[in-house]
N, C-alpha and C. Protein backbone atom coordinates (compact mmCIF):
# COMPACT_ATOMS: atom_id res chain seq x y z
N UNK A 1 112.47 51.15 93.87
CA UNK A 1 113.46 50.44 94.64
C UNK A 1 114.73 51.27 94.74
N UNK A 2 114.89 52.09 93.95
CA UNK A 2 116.19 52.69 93.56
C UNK A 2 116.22 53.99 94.77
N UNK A 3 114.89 54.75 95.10
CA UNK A 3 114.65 55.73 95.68
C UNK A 3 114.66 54.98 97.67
N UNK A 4 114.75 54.06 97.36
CA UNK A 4 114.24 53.40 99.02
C UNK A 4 115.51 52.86 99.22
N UNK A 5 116.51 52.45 98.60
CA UNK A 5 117.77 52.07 98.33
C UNK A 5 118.35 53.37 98.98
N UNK A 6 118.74 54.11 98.04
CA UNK A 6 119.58 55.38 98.49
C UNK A 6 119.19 56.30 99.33
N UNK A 7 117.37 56.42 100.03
CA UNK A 7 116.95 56.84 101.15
C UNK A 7 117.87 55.52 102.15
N UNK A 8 118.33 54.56 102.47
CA UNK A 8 118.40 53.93 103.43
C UNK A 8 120.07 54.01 103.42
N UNK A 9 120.73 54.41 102.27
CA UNK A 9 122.11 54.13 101.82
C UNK A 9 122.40 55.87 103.19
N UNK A 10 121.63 56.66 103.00
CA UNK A 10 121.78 58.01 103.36
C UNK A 10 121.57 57.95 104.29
N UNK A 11 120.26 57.51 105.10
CA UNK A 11 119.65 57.10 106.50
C UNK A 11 120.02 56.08 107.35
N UNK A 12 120.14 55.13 107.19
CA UNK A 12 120.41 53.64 107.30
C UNK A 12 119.05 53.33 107.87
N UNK A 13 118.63 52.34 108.01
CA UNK A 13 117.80 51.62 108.77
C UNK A 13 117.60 50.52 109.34
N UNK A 14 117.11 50.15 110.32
CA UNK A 14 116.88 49.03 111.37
C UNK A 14 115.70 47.77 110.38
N UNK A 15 115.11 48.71 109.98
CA UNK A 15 113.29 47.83 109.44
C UNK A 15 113.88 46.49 108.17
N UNK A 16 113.16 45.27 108.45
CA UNK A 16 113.26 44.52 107.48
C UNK A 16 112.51 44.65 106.54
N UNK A 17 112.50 44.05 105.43
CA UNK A 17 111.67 44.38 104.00
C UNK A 17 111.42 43.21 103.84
N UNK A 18 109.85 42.79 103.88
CA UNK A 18 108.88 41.65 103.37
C UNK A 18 109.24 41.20 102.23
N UNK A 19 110.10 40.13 101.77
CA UNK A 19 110.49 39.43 100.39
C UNK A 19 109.66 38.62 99.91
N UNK A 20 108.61 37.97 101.30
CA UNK A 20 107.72 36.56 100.34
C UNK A 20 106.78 36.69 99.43
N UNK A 21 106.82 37.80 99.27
CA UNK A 21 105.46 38.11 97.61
C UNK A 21 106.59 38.43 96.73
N UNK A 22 108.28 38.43 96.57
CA UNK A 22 108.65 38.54 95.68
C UNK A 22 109.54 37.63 95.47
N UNK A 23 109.85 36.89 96.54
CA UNK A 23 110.21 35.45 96.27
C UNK A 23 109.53 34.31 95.66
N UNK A 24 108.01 34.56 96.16
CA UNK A 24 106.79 33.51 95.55
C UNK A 24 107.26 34.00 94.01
N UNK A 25 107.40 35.10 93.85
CA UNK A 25 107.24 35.44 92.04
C UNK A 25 108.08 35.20 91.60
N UNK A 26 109.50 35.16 91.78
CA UNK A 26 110.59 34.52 91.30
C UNK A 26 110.79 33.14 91.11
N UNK A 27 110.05 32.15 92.08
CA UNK A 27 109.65 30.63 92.35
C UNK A 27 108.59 30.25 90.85
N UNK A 28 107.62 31.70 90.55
CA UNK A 28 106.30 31.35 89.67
C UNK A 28 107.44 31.04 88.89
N UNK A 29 108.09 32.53 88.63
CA UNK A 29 108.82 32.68 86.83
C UNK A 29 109.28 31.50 86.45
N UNK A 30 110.19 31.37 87.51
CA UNK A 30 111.60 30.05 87.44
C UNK A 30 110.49 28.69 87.11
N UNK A 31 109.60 28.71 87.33
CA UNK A 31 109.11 27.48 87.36
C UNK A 31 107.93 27.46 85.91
N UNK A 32 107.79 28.48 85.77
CA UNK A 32 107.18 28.73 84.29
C UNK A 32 107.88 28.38 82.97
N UNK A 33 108.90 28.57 83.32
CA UNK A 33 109.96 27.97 81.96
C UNK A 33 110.62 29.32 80.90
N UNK A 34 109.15 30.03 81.39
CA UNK A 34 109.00 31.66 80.39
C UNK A 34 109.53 32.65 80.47
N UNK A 35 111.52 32.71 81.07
CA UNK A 35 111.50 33.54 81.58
C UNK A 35 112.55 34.57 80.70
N UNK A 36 112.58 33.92 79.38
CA UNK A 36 113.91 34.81 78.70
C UNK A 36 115.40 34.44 79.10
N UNK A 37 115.79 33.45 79.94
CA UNK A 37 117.03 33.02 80.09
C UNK A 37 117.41 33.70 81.25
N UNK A 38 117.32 34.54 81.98
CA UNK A 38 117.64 35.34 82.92
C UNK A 38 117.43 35.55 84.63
N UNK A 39 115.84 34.76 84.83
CA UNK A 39 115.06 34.26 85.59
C UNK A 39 115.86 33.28 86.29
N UNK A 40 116.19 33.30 87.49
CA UNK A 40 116.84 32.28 87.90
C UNK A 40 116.40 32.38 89.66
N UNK A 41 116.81 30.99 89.88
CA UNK A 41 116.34 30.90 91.69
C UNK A 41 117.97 32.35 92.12
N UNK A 42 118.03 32.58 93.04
CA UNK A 42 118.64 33.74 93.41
C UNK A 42 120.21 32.87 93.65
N UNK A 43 120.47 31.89 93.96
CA UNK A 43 121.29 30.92 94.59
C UNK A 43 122.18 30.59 92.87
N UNK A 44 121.23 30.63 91.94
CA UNK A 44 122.33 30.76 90.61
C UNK A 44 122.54 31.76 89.58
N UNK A 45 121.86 32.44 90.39
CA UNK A 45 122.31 34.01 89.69
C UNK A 45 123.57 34.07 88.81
N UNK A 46 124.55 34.01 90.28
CA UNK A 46 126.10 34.24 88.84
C UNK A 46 126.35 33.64 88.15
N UNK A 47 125.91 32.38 88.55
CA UNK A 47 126.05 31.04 87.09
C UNK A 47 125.41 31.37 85.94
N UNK A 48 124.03 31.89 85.98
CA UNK A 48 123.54 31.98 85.01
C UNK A 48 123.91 33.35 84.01
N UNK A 49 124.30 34.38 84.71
CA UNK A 49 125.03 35.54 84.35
C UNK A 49 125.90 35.00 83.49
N UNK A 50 126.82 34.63 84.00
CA UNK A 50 128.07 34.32 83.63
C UNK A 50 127.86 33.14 82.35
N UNK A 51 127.06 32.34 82.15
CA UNK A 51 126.45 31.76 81.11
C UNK A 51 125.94 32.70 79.66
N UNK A 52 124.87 33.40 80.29
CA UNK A 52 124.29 34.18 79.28
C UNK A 52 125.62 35.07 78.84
N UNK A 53 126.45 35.65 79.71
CA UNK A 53 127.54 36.72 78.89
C UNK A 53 128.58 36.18 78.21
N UNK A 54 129.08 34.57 78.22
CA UNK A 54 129.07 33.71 77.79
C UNK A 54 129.21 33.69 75.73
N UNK A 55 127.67 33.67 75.82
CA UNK A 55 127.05 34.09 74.83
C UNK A 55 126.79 34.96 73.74
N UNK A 56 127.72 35.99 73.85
CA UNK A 56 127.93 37.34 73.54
C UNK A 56 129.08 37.02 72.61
């Protein structure tokens, strides 16, 4: 991801990138329970960030 990132950061590009096989997997995790605290729907990301560092 890191190499397709900074190829596009350098290039730019027009093309969209297919998310629903990695959204379905984020939906599994989140919904598995199993995720180490970190796993979150994308919409509470900083909440949960900001929770876990929190913690520290």
């Amino acid at each position: 991801m890191e190499h397709f990132a900074g190829y596009v950061g350098r290039h730019g590009s027009n093309a969209t990138v297919a998310t629903g096989g990695l959204e379905a997997e984020i939906g599994r995790l989140v919904g598995s329970g199993n995720t180490g605290g970190l796993v979150c729907r994308p919409d509470q990301l900083a909440d949960r960030l900001h929770e876990l560092s929190c913690r520290s």
